[in-house]
Protein backbone atom coordinates (compact mmCIF):
# COMPACT_ATOMS: atom_id res chain seq x y z
CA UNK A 1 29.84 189.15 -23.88
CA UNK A 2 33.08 188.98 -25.55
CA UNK A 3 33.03 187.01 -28.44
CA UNK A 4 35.61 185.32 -30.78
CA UNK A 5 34.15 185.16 -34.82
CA UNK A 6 36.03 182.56 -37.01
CA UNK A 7 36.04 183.51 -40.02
CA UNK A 8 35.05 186.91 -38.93
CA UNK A 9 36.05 188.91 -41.82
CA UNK A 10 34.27 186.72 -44.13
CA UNK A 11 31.02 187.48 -45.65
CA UNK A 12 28.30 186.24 -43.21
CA UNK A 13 31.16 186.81 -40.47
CA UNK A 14 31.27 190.67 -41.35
CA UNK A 15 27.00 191.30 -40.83
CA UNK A 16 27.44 189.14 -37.69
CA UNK A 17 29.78 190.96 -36.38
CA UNK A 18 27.84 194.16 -36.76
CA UNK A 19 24.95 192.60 -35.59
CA UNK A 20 26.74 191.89 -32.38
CA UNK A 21 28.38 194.53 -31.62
CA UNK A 22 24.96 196.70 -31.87
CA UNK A 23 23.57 194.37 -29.85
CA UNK A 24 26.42 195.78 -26.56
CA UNK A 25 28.73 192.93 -27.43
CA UNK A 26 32.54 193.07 -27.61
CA UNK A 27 33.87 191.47 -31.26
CA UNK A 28 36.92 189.99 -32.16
CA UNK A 29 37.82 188.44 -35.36
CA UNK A 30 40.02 185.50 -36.22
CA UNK A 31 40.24 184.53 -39.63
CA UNK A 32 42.87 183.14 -41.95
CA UNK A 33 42.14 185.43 -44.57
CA UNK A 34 41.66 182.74 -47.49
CA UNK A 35 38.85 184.50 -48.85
CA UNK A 36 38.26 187.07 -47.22
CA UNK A 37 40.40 190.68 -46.58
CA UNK A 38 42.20 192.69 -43.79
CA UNK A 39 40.76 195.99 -45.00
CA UNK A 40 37.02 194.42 -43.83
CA UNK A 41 37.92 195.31 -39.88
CA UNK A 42 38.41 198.87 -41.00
CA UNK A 43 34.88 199.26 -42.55
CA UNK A 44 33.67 197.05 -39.64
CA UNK A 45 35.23 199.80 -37.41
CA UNK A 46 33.70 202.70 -39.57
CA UNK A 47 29.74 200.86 -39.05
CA UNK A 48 29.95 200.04 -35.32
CA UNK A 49 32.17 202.56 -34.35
CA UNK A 50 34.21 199.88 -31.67
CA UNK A 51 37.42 199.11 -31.94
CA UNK A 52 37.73 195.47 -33.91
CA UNK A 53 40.72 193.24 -33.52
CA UNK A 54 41.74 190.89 -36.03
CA UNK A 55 43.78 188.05 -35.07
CA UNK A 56 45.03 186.38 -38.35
CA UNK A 57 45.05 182.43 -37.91
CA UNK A 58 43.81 179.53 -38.54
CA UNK A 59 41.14 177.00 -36.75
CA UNK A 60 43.73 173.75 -37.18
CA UNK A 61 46.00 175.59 -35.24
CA UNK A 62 44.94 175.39 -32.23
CA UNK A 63 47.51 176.96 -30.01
CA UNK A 64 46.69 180.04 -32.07
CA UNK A 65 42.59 179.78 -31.59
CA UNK A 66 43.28 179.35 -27.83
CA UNK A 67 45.76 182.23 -27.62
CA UNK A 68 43.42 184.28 -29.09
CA UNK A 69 40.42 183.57 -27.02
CA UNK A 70 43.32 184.09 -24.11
CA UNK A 71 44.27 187.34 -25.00
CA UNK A 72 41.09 188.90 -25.55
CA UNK A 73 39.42 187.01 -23.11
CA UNK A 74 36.38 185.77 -25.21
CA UNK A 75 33.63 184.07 -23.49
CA UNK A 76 31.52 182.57 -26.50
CA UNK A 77 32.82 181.29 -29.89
CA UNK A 78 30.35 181.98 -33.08
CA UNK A 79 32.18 179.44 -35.58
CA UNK A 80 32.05 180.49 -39.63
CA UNK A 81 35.61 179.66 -40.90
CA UNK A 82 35.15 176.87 -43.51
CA UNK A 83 34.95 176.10 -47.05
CA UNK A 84 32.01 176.67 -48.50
CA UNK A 85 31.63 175.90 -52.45
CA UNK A 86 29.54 172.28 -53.44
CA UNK A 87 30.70 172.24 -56.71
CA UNK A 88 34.44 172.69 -55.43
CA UNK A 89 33.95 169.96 -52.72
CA UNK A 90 33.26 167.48 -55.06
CA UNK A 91 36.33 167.81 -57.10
CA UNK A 92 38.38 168.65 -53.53
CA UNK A 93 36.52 166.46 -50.61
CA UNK A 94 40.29 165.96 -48.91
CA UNK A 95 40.58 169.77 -48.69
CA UNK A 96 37.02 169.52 -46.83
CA UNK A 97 37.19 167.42 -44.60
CA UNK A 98 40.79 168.82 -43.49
CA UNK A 99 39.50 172.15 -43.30
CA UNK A 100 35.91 171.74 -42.00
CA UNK A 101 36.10 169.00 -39.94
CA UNK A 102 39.63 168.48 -38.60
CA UNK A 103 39.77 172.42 -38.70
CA UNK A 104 36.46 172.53 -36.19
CA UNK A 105 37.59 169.61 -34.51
CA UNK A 106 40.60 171.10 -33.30
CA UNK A 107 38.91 174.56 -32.46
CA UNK A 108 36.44 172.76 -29.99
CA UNK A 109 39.45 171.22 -28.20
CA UNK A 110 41.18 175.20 -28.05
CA UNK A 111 37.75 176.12 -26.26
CA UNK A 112 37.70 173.07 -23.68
CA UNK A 113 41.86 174.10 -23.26
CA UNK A 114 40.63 177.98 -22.25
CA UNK A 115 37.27 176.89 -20.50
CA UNK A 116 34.79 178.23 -22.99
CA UNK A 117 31.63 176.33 -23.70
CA UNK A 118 29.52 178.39 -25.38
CA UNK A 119 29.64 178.04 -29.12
CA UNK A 120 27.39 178.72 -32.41
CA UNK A 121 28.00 176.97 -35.06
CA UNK A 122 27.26 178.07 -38.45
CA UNK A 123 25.57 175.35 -40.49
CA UNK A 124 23.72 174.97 -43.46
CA UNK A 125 20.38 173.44 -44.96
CA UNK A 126 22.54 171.04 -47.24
CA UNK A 127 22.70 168.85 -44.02
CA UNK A 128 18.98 167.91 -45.51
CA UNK A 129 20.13 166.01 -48.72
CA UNK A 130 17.26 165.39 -50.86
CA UNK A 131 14.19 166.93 -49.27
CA UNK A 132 11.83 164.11 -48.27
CA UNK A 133 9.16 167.24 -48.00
CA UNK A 134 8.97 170.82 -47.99
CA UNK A 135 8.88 173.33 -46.28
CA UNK A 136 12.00 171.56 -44.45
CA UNK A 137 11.69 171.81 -40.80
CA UNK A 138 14.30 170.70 -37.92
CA UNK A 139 12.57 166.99 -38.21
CA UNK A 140 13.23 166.68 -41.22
CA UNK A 141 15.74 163.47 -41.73
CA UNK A 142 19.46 164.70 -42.28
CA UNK A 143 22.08 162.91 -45.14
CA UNK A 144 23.76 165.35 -48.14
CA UNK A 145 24.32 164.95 -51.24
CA UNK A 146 27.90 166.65 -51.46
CA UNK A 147 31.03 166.66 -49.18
CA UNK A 148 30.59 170.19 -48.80
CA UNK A 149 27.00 169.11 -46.73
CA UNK A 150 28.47 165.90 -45.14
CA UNK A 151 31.15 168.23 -43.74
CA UNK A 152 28.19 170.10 -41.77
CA UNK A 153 26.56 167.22 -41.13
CA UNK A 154 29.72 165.65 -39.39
CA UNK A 155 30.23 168.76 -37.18
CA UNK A 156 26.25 169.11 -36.34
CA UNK A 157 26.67 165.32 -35.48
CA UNK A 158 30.30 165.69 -33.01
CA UNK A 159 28.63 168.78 -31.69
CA UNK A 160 25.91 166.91 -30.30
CA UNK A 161 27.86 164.24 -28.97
CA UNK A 162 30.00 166.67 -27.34
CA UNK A 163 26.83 168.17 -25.74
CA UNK A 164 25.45 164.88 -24.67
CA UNK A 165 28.71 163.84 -23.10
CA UNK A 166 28.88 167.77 -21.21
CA UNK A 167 25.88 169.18 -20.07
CA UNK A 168 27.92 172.44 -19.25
CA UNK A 169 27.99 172.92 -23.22
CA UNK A 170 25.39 175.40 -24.62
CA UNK A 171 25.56 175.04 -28.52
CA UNK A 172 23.73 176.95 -31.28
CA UNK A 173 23.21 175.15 -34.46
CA UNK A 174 22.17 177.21 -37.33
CA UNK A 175 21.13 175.92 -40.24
CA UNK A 176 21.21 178.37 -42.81
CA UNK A 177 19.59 178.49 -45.87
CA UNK A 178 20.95 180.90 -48.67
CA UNK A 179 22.67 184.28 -47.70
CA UNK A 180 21.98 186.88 -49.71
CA UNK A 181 22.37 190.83 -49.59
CA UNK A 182 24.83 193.47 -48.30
CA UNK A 183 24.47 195.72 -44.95
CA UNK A 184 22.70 199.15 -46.40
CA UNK A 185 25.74 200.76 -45.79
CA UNK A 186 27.43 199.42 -48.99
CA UNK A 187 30.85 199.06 -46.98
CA UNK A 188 30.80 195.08 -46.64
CA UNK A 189 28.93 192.23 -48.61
CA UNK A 190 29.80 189.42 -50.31
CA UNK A 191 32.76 189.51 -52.62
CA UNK A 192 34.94 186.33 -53.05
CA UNK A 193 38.32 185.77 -54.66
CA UNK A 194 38.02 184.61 -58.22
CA UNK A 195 34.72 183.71 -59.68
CA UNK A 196 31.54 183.52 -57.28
CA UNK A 197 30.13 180.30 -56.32
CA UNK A 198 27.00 181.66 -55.35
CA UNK A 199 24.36 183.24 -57.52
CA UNK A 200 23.86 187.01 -55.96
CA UNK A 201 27.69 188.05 -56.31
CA UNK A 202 27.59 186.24 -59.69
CA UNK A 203 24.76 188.13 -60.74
CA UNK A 204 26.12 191.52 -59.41
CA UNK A 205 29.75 191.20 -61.15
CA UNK A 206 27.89 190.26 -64.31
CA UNK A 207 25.19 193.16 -64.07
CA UNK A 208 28.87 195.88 -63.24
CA UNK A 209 30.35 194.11 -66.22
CA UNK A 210 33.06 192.02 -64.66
CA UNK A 211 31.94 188.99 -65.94
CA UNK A 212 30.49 188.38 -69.51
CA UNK A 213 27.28 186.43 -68.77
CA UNK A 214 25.52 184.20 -65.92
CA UNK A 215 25.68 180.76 -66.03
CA UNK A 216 22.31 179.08 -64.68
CA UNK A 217 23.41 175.36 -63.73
CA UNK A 218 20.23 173.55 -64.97
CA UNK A 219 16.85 174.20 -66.95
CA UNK A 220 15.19 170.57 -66.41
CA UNK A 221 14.36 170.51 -62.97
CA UNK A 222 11.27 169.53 -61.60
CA UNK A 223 10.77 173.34 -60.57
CA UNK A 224 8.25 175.78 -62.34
CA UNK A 225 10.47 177.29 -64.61
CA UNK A 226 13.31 174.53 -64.59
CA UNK A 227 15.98 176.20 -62.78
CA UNK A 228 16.90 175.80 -59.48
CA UNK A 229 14.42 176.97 -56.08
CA UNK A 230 15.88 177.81 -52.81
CA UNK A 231 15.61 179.63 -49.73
CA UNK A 232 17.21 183.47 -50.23
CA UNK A 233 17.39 185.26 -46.59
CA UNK A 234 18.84 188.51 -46.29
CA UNK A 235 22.20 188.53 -44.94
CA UNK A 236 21.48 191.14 -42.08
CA UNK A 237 18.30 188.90 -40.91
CA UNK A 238 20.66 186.16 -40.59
CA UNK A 239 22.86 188.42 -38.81
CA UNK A 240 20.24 189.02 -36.49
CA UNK A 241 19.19 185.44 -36.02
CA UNK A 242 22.90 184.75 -34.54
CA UNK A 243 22.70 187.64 -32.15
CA UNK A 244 18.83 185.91 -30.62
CA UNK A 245 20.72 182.63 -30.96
CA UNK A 246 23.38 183.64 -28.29
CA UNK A 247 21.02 185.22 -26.49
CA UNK A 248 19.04 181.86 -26.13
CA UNK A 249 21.76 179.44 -25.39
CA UNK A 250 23.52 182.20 -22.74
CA UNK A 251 20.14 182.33 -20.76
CA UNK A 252 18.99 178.70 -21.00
CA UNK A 253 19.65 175.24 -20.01
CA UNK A 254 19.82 172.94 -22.52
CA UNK A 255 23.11 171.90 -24.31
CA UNK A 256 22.28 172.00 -27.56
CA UNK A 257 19.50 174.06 -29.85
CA UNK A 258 19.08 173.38 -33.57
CA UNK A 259 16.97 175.85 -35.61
CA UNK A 260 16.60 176.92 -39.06
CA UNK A 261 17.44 180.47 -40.51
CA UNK A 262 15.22 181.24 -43.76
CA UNK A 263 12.46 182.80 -45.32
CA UNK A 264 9.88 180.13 -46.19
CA UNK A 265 9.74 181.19 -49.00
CA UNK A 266 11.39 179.91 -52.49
CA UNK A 267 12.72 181.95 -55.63
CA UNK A 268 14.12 180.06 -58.55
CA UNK A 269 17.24 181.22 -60.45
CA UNK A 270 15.36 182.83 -63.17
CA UNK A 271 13.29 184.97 -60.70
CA UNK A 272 16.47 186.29 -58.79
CA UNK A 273 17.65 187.48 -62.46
CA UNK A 274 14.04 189.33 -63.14
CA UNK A 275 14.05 190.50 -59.92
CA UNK A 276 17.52 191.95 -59.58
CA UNK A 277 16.77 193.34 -63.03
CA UNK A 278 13.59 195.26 -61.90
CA UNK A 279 15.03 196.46 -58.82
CA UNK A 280 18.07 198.09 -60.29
CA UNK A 281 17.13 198.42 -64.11
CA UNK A 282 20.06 195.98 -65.45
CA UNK A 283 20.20 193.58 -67.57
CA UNK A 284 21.85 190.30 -66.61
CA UNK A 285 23.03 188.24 -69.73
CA UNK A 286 22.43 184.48 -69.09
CA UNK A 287 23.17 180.90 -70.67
CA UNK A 288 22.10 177.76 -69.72
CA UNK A 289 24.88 175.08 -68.35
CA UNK A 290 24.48 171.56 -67.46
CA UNK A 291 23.26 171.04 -63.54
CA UNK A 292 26.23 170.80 -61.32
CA UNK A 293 27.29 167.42 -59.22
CA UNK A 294 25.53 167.63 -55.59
CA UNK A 295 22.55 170.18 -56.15
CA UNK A 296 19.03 169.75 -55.09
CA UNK A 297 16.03 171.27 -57.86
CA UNK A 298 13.91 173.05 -54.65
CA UNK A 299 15.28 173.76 -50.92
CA UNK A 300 13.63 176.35 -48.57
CA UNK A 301 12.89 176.47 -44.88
CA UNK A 302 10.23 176.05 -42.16
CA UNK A 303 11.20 178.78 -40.15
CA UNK A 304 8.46 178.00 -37.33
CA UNK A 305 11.07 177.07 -34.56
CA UNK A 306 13.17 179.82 -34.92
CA UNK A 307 10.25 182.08 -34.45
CA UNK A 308 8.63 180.05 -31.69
CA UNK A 309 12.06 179.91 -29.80
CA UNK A 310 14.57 182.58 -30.75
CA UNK A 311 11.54 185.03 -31.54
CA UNK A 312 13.34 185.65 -35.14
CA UNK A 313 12.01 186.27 -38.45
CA UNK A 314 12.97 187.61 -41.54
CA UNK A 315 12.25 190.89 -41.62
CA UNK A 316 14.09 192.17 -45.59
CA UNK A 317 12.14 190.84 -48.94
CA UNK A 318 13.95 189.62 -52.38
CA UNK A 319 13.85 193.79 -53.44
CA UNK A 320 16.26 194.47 -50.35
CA UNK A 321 18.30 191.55 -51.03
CA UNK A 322 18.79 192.81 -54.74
CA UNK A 323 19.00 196.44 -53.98
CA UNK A 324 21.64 196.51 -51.22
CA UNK A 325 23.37 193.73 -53.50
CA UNK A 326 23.85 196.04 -56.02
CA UNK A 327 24.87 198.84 -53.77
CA UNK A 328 27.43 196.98 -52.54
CA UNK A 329 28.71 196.09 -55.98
CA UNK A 330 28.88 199.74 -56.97
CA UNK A 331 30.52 200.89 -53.68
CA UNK A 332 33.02 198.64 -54.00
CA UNK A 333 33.80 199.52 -57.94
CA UNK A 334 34.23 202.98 -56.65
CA UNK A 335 36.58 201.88 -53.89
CA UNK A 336 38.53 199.68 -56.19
CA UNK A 337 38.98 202.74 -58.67
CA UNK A 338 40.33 204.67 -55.87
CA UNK A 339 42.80 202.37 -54.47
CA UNK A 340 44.13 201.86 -58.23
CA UNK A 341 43.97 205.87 -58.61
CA UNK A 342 46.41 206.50 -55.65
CA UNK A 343 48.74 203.22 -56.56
């Protein structure tokens, strides 16, 4: 198929897009570049070894989404573009729900415009809230506890009514849990403008000396060492998860899937920091901060439907998610000092 990536030269865009195109499909990226860079499509280019085209836009406009799937002719739409960041949606809901919402809103209507009903839609496990129980499967009840998560929980919601009211609709929602890791190659990972929201990158820039010390939001939670448990999956599984997602919803019949994409497993803070230390013999300076607005103390999937129905599991344990973490970080040091050597 030919597929059209929002966000595509983000983070979880990048590994999808490799993902995909190993998997005989034909990419193209659109992405506004916010927080993410141009130079991504040319490493993209250098692992698949396809030509990637970038058009530069974004999802609220949606004479540029529809041109785009126009052009290229794009028969599926995997949807990433969106803000991201709990702690930043509480102090910035407006931004949010503009972007998110009104931003995916507007990016469904672009697809109806060119005739393209096939969409996967990157969610996330904060559509949960407060787990009721754990491991959290697809039954689980759905609220949030931030805008960031209410956001998701909007979309997941006017996805399905969109489904309901068009049975020609096949939509993949994938509820992620936490992201972690860089492809082997050490050409693209995660690496956000300004400081990290999310622990790994935090963790790496601290370990390469970019930033003094960690912060770890929270020692009093109800957790066995205090800090914070979640769900890490390695970014390249998730990858893979979106590729036997389109598969699914391409070859079946039903308008709408919902599925989980985790380990099962959870990992506090403080064992991602012993871990990440072990595997790559750093040490990762720490203080504790108060919690932060809108986080849970323990989050992490059932990943039983997934399996059952996409046949997908997580194949990469925490020591891969450290290890090619840190590659990444060192690659990209090097790359940095040679784009400031030839300035």
């Amino acid at each position: 198929m030919k597929v059209l990536l929002t966000g595509g030269a983000g983070y979880i865009g990048s590994h999808v897009a490799v993902a995909l195109a190993a998997a005989g499909h034909d990419i193209i990226c659109f992405d506004n570049l916010s927080n993410s860079r141009a130079d991504v499509i040319d490493r993209l280019e250098t692992i698949t070894g396809k030509p990637i085209p970038l058009v530069v836009g974004d999802i609220r406009d949606r004479a540029a989404v529809r041109g785009a799937i126009g052009k290229h002719g794009a028969e599926a739409v995997v949807h990433f573009a969106g803000l991201k960041a709990v702690g930043e949606s509480v102090a910035e809901p407006i931004r949010y729900y503009d972007n998110n919402v009104r931003g995916t809103l507007s990016m469904v209507e672009a697809m109806i415009e060119s005739g393209v009903k096939t969409l996967v839609f990157s969610s996330s496990a904060t559509v949960y809230g407060q787990p009721k129980y754990l491991p959290l499967d697809e039954a689980h009840p759905t609220s949030a506890t931030n805008p960031y998560g209410r956001t998701k929980l909007m979309i997941e919601e006017m996805l399905a009514d969109i489904a309901g009211a068009d049975p020609g609709w096949r939509i993949a929602v994938l509820r992620y849990f936490n992201p972690v890791g860089a492809h082997d190659s050490g050409l693209i990972g995660e690496d956000p403008s300004g400081i990290p929201n999310n622990l790994m990158p935090f963790i790496s820039r601290v370990a390469a000396g970019r930033l003094p010390e960690l912060s770890v939001f929270g020692n009093d939670y109800d957790t066995p060492d205090g800090t914070g448990v979640r769900d890490y999956v390695h970014v390249v599984d998730l990858a893979e998860g979106h590729v036997a997602a389109l598969g699914a919803i391409a070859a079946g019949d039903a308008p709408l899937g919902i599925w989980n994409l985790g380990t099962g497993e959870g990992y506090s803070v403080l064992d991602m920091i012993a871990s990440f230390e072990r595997v790559n013999g750093v040490k990762i300076p720490y203080r504790i901060a108060p919690r932060r607005a809108g986080d849970v103390a323990s989050c992490y999937a059932s990943p039983d439907r997934a399996r059952d129905e996409l046949g997908w599991t997580a194949q990469r344990g925490l020591d891969a998610m450290c290890g090619s973490s840190w590659t990444f970080e060192r690659t990209l040091a090097m790359r940095n000092a040679k784009g400031k050597a030839g300035e």
